[in-house]
C-alpha atoms as a PDB file:
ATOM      1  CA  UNK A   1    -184.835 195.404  12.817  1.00  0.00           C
ATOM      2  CA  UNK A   2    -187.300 195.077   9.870  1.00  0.00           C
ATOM      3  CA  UNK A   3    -189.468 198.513   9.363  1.00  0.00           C
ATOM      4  CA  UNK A   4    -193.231 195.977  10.274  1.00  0.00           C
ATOM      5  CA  UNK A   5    -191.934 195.589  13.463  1.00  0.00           C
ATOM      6  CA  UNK A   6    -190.461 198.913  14.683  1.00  0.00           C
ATOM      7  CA  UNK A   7    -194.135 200.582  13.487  1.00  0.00           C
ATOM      8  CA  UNK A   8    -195.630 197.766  15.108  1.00  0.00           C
ATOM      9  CA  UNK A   9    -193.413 198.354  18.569  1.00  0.00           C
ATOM     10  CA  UNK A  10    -194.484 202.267  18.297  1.00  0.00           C
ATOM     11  CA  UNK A  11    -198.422 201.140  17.755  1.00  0.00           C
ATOM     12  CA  UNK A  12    -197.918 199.684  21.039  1.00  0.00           C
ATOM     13  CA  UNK A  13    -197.728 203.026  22.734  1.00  0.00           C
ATOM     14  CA  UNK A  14    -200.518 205.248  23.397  1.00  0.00           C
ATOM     15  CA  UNK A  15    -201.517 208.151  21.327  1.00  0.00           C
ATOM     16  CA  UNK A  16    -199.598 206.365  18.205  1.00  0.00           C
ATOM     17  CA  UNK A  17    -201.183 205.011  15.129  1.00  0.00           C
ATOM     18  CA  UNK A  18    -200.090 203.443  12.468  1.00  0.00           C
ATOM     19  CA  UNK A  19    -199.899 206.712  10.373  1.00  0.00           C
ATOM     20  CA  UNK A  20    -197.635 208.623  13.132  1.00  0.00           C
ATOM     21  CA  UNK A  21    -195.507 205.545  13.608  1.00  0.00           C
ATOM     22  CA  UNK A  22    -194.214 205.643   9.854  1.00  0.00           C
ATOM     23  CA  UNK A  23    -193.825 209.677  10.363  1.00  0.00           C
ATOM     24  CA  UNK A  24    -191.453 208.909  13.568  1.00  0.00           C
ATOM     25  CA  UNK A  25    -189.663 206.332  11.357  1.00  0.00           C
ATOM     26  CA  UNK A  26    -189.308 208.439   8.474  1.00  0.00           C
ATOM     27  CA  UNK A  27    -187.702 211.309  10.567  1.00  0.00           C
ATOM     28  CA  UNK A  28    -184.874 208.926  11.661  1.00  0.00           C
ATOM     29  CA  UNK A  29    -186.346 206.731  14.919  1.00  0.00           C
ATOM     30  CA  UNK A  30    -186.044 203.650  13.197  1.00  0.00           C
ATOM     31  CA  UNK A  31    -185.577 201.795  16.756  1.00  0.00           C
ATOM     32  CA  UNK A  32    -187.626 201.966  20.136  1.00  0.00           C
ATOM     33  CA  UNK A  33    -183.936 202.638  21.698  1.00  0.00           C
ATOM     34  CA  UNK A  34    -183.951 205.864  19.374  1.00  0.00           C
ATOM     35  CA  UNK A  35    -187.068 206.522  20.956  1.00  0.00           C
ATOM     36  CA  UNK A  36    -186.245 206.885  24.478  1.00  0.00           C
ATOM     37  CA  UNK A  37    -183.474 208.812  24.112  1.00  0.00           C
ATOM     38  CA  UNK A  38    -185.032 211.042  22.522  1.00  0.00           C
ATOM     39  CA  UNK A  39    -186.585 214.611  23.664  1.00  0.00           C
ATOM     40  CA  UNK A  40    -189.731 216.489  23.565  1.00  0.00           C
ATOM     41  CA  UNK A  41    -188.262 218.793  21.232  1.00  0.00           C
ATOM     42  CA  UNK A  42    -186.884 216.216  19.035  1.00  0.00           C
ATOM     43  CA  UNK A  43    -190.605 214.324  18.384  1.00  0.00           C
ATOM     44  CA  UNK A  44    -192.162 218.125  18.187  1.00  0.00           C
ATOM     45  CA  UNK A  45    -190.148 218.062  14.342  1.00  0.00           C
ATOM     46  CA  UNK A  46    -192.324 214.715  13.686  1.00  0.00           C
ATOM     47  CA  UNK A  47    -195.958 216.111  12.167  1.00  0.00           C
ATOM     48  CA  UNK A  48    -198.429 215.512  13.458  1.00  0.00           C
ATOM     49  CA  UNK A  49    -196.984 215.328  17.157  1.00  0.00           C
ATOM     50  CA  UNK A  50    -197.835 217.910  19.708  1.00  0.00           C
ATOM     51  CA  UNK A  51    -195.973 218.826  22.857  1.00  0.00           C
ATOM     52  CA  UNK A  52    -198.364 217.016  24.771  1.00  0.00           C
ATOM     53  CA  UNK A  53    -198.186 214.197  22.763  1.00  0.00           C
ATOM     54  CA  UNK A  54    -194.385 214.125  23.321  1.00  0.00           C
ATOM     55  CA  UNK A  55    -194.617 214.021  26.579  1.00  0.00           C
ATOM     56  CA  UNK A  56    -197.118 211.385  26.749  1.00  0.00           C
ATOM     57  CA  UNK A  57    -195.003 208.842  24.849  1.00  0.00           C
ATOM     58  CA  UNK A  58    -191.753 209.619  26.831  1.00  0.00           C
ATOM     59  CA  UNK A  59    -193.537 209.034  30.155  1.00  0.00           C
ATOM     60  CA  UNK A  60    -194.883 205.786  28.881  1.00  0.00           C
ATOM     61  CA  UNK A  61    -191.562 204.682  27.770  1.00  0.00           C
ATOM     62  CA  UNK A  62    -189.877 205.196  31.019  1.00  0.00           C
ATOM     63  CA  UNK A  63    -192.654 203.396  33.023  1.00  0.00           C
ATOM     64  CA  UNK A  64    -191.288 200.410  30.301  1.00  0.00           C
ATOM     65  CA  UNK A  65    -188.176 201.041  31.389  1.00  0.00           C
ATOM     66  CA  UNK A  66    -189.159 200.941  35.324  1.00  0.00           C
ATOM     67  CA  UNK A  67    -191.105 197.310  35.003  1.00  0.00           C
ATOM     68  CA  UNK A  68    -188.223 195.620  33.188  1.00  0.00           C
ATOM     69  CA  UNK A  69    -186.240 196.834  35.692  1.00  0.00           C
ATOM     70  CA  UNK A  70    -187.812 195.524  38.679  1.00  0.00           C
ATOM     71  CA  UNK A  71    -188.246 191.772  37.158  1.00  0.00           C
ATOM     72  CA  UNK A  72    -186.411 189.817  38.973  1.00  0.00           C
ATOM     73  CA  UNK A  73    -185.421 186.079  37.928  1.00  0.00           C
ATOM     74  CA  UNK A  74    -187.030 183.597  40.390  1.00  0.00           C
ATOM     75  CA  UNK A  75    -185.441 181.940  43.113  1.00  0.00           C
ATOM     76  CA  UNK A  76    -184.990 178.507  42.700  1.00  0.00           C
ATOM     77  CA  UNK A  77    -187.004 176.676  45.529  1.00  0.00           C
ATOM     78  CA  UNK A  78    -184.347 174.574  47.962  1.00  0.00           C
ATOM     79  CA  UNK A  79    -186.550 171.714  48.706  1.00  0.00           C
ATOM     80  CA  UNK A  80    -186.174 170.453  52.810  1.00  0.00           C
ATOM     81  CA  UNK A  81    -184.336 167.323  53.446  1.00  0.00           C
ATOM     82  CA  UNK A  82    -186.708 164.802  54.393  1.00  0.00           C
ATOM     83  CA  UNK A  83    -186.540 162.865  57.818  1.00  0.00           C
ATOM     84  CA  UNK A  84    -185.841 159.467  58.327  1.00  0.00           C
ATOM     85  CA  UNK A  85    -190.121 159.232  59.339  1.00  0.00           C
ATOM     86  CA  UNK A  86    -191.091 160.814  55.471  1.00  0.00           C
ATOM     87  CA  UNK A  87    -188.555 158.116  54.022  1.00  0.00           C
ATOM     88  CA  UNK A  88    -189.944 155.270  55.577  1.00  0.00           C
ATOM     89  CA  UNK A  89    -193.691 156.222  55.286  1.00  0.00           C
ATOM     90  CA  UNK A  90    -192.880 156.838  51.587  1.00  0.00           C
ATOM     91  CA  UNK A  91    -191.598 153.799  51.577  1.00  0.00           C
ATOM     92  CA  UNK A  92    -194.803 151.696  52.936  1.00  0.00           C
ATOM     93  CA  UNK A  93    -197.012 153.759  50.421  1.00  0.00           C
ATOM     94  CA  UNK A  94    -195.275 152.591  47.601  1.00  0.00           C
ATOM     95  CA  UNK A  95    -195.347 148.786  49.072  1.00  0.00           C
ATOM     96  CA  UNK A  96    -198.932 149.503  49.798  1.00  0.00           C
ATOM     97  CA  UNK A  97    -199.642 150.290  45.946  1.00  0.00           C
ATOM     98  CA  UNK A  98    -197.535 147.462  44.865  1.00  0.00           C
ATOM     99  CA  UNK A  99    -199.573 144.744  46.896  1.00  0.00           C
ATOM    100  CA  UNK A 100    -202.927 146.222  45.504  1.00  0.00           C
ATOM    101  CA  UNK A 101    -201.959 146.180  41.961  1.00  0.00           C
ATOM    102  CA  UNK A 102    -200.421 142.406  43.028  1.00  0.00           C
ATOM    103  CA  UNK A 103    -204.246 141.847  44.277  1.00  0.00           C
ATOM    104  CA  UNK A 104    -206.732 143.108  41.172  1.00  0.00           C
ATOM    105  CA  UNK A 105    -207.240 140.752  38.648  1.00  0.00           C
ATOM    106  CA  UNK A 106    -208.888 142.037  35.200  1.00  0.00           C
ATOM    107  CA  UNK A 107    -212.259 140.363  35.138  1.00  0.00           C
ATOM    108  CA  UNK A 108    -212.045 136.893  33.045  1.00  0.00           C
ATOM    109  CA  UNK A 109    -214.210 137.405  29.526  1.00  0.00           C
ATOM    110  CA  UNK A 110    -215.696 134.685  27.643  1.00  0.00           C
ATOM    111  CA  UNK A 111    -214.467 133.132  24.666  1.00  0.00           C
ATOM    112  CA  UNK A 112    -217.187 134.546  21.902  1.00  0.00           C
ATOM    113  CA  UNK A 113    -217.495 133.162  18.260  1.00  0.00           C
ATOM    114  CA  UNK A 114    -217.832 135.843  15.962  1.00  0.00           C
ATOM    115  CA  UNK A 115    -220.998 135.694  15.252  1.00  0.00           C
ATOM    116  CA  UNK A 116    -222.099 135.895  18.649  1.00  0.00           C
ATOM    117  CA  UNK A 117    -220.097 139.547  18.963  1.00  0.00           C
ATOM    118  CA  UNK A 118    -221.940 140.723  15.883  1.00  0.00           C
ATOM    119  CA  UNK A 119    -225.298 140.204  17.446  1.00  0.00           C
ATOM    120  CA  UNK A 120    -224.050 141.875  20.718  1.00  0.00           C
ATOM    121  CA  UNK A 121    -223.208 144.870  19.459  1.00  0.00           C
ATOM    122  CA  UNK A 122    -226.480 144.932  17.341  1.00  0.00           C
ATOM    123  CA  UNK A 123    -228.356 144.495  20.793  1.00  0.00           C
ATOM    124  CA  UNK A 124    -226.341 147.445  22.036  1.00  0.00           C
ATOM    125  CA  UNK A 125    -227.321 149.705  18.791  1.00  0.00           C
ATOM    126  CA  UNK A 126    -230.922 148.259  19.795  1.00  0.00           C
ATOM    127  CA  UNK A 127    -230.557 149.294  23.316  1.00  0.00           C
ATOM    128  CA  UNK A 128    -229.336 152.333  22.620  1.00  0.00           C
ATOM    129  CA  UNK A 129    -232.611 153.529  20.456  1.00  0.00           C
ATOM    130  CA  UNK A 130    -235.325 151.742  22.403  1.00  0.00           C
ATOM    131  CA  UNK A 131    -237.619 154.288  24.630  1.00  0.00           C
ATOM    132  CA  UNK A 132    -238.444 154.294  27.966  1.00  0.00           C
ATOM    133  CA  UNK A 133    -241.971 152.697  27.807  1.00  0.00           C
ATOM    134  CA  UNK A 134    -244.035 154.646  30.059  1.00  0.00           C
ATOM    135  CA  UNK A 135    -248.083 153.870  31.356  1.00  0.00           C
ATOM    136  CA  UNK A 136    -250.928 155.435  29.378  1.00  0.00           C
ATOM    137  CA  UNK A 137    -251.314 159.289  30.517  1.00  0.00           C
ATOM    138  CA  UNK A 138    -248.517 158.729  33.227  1.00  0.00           C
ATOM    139  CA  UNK A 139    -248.259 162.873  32.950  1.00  0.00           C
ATOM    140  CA  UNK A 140    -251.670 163.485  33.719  1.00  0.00           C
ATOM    141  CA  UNK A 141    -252.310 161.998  36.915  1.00  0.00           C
ATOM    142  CA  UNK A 142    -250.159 161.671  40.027  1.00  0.00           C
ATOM    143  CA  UNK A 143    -251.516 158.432  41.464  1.00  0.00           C
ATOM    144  CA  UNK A 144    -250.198 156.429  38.050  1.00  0.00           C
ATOM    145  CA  UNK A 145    -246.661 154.803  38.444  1.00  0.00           C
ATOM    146  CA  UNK A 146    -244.512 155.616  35.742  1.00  0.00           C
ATOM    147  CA  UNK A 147    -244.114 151.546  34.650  1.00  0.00           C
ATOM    148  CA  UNK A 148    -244.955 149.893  32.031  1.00  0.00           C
ATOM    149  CA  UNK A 149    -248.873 148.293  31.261  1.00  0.00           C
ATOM    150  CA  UNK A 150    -250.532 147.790  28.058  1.00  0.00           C
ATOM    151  CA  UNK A 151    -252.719 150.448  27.203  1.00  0.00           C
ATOM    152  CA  UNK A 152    -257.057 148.619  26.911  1.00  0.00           C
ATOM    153  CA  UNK A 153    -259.998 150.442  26.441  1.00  0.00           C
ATOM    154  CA  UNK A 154    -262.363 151.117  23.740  1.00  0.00           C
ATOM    155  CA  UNK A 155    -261.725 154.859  23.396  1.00  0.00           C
ATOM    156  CA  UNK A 156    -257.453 154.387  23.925  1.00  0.00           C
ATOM    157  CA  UNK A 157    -255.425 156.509  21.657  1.00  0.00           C
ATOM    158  CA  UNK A 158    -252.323 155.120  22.679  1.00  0.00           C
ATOM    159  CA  UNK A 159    -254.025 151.434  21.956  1.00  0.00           C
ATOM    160  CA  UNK A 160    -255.111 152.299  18.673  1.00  0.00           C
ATOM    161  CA  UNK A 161    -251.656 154.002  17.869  1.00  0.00           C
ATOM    162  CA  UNK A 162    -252.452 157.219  16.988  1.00  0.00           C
ATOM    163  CA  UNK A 163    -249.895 160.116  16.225  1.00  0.00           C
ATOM    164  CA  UNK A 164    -248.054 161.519  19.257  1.00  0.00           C
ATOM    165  CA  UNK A 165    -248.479 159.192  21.204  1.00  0.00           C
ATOM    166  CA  UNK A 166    -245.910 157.479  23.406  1.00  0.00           C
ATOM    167  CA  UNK A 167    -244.273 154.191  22.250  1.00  0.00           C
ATOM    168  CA  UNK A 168    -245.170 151.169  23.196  1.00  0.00           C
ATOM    169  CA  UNK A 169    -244.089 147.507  23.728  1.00  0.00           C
ATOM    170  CA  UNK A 170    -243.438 145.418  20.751  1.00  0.00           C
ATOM    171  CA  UNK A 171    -241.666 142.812  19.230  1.00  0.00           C
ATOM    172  CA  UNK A 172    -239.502 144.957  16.817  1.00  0.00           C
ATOM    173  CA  UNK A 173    -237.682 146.506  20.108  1.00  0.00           C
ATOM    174  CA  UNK A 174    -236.169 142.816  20.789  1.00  0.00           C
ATOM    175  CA  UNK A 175    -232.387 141.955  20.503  1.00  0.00           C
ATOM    176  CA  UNK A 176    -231.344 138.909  18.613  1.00  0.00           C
ATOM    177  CA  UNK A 177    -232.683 135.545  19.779  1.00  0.00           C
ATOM    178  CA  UNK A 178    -229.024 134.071  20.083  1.00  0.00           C
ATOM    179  CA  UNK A 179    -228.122 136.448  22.579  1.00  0.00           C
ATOM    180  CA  UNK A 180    -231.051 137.150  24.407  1.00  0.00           C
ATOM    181  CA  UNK A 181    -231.056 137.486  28.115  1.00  0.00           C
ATOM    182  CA  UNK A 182    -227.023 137.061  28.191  1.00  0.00           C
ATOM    183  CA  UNK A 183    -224.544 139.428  29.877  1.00  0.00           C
ATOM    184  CA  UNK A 184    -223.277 142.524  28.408  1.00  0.00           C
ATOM    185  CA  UNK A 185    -219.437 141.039  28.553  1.00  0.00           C
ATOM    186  CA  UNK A 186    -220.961 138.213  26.595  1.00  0.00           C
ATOM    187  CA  UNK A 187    -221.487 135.429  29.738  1.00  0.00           C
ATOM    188  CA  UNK A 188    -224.688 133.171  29.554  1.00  0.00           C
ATOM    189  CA  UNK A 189    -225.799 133.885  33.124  1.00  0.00           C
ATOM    190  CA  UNK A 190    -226.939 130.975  36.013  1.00  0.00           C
ATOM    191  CA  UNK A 191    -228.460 131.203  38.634  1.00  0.00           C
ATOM    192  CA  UNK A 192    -226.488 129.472  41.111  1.00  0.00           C
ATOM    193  CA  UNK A 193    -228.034 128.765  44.946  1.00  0.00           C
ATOM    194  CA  UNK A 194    -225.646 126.188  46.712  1.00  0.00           C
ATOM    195  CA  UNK A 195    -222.290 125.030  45.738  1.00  0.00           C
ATOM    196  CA  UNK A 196    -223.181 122.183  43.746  1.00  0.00           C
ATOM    197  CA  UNK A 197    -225.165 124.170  40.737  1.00  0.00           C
ATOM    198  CA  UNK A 198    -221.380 124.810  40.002  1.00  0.00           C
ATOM    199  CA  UNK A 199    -220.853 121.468  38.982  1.00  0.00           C
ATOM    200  CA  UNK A 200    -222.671 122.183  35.794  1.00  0.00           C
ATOM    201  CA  UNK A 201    -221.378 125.650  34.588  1.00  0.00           C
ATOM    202  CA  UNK A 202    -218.982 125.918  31.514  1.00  0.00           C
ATOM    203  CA  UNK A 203    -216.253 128.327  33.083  1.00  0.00           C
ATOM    204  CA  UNK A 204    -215.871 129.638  28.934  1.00  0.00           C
ATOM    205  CA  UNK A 205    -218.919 130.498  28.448  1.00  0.00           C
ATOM    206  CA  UNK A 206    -220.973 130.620  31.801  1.00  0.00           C
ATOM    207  CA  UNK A 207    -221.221 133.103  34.565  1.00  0.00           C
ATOM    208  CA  UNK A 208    -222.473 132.710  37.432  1.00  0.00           C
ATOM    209  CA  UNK A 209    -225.298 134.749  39.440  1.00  0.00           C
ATOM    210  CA  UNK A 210    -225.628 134.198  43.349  1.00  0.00           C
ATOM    211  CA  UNK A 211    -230.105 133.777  44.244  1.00  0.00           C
ATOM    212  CA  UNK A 212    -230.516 136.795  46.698  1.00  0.00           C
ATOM    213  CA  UNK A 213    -231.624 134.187  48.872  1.00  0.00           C
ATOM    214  CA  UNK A 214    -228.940 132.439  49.301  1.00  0.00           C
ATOM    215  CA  UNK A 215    -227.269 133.446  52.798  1.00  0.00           C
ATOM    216  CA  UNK A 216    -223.601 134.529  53.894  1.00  0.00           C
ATOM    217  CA  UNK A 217    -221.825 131.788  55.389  1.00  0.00           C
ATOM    218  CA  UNK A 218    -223.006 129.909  51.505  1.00  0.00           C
ATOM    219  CA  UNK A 219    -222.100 132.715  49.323  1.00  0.00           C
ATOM    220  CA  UNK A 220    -218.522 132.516  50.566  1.00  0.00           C
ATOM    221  CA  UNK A 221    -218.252 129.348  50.284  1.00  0.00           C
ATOM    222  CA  UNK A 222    -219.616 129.370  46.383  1.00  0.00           C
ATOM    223  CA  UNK A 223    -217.171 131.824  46.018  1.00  0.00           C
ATOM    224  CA  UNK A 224    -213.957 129.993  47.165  1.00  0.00           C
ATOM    225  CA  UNK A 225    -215.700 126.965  44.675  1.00  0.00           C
ATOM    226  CA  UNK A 226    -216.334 129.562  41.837  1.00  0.00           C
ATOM    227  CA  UNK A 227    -212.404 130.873  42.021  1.00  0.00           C
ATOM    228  CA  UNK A 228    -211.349 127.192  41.902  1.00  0.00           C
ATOM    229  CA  UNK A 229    -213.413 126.464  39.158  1.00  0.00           C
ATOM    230  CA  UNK A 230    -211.940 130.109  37.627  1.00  0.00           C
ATOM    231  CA  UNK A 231    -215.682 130.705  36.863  1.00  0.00           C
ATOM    232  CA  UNK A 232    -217.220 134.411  37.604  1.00  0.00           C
ATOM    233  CA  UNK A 233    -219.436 135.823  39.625  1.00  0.00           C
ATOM    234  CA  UNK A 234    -221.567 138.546  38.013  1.00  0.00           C
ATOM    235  CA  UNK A 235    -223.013 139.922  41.594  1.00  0.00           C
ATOM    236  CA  UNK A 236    -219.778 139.707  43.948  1.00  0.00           C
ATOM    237  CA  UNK A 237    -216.575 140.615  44.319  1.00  0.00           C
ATOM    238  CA  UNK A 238    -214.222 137.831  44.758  1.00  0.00           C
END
């Protein structure tokens, strides 16, 4: 063993530096082994090392020598045989998760020029750095909503645009014209209220949105149409 890591083994041990380490190693214990079998008379020769400290490094090394001892490898774990019950409910789990990944369908996506996916993602930037447009002096009174109205008055900081003051509606905050108002996938939405409005939608580009009017019994039945058609609905799950 190289001398950097016997002094570093001995530096381990309480009461020895780096300094008394090379002295021990010097006198002949050029091994931990050496060590232990050594006596209290033996490291007294080493300077430096008192009869205390002799003792304090022997005890140390056999409590090193107790904790290896009692390690014990660990058992290996003898898993239970499973019943005939486990086996078959394992069995319907798995068929369950097999029939659900049968069922979902990844939502259909448009087919987008690329020009059109330039423009979305510049809406998105857009969207991301717009503020939250807020009324005049929401902060100051309780009884004002915190929704948007244009700011009027003669004495109106926030109308005259004056430092510090929140932001407000304009036209520079708009997306691009050519996708204004379209879905985030990239679907020109339609409203859709009976089953004929269908008729009309481009299943490529369109997608549809069911009126919140529009009751039950017809939603279902736009629905079947819709998955016919292969168009989507933005607002149910089909």
């Amino acid at each position: 063993m190289a001398k950097k890591e016997v002094i570093k083994e001995f530096t381990s041990l309480k009461g020895i530096g780096v300094a008394k380490a090379e002295l021990l190693y010097a006198n002949g214990f050029d091994s931990m082994e050496k060590l232990k079998e050594s006596t209290v008379e033996d490291l007294k020769k080493t300077k430096g090392i008192t009869e205390k400290n002799a003792k304090d490094i022997l005890s140390q090394l056999k409590d090193v020598d107790k904790k290896e001892l009692k390690k014990v490898k660990p058992k290996t774990e003898v898993k239970p045989k499973e019943t005939k019950k486990e086996v078959s409910k394992k069995k319907e789990e798995i068929e369950i998760v097999e029939e659900v990944e049968e069922i979902y369908k990844v939502k259909k996506k448009p087919e987008v020029s690329k020009e059109r996916k330039e423009k979305l993602l510049i809406r998105k930037q857009i969207k991301g750095r717009t503020p939250e447009f807020l009324r005049e002096e929401w902060f100051r009174y309780k009884r004002i909503p915190k929704n948007w109205r244009r700011p009027d008055g003669l004495t109106s900081k926030m109308r005259k645009n004056l430092k510090y003051r929140p932001s407000k509606v304009r036209v520079g905050f708009r997306g691009p014209k050519v996708v204004r108002g379209s879905h985030s996938s990239g679907f020109e939405e339609v409203m859709v209220y009976n089953v004929t409005d269908l008729e009309n939608v481009d299943p490529k580009k369109h997608a549809v949105r069911i009126g919140g009017t529009v009751g039950t019994k017809k939603r279902l039945e736009i629905a079947k149409k819709a998955e016919e058609l292969d168009i989507r609905i933005l607002n149910m799950k089909v």
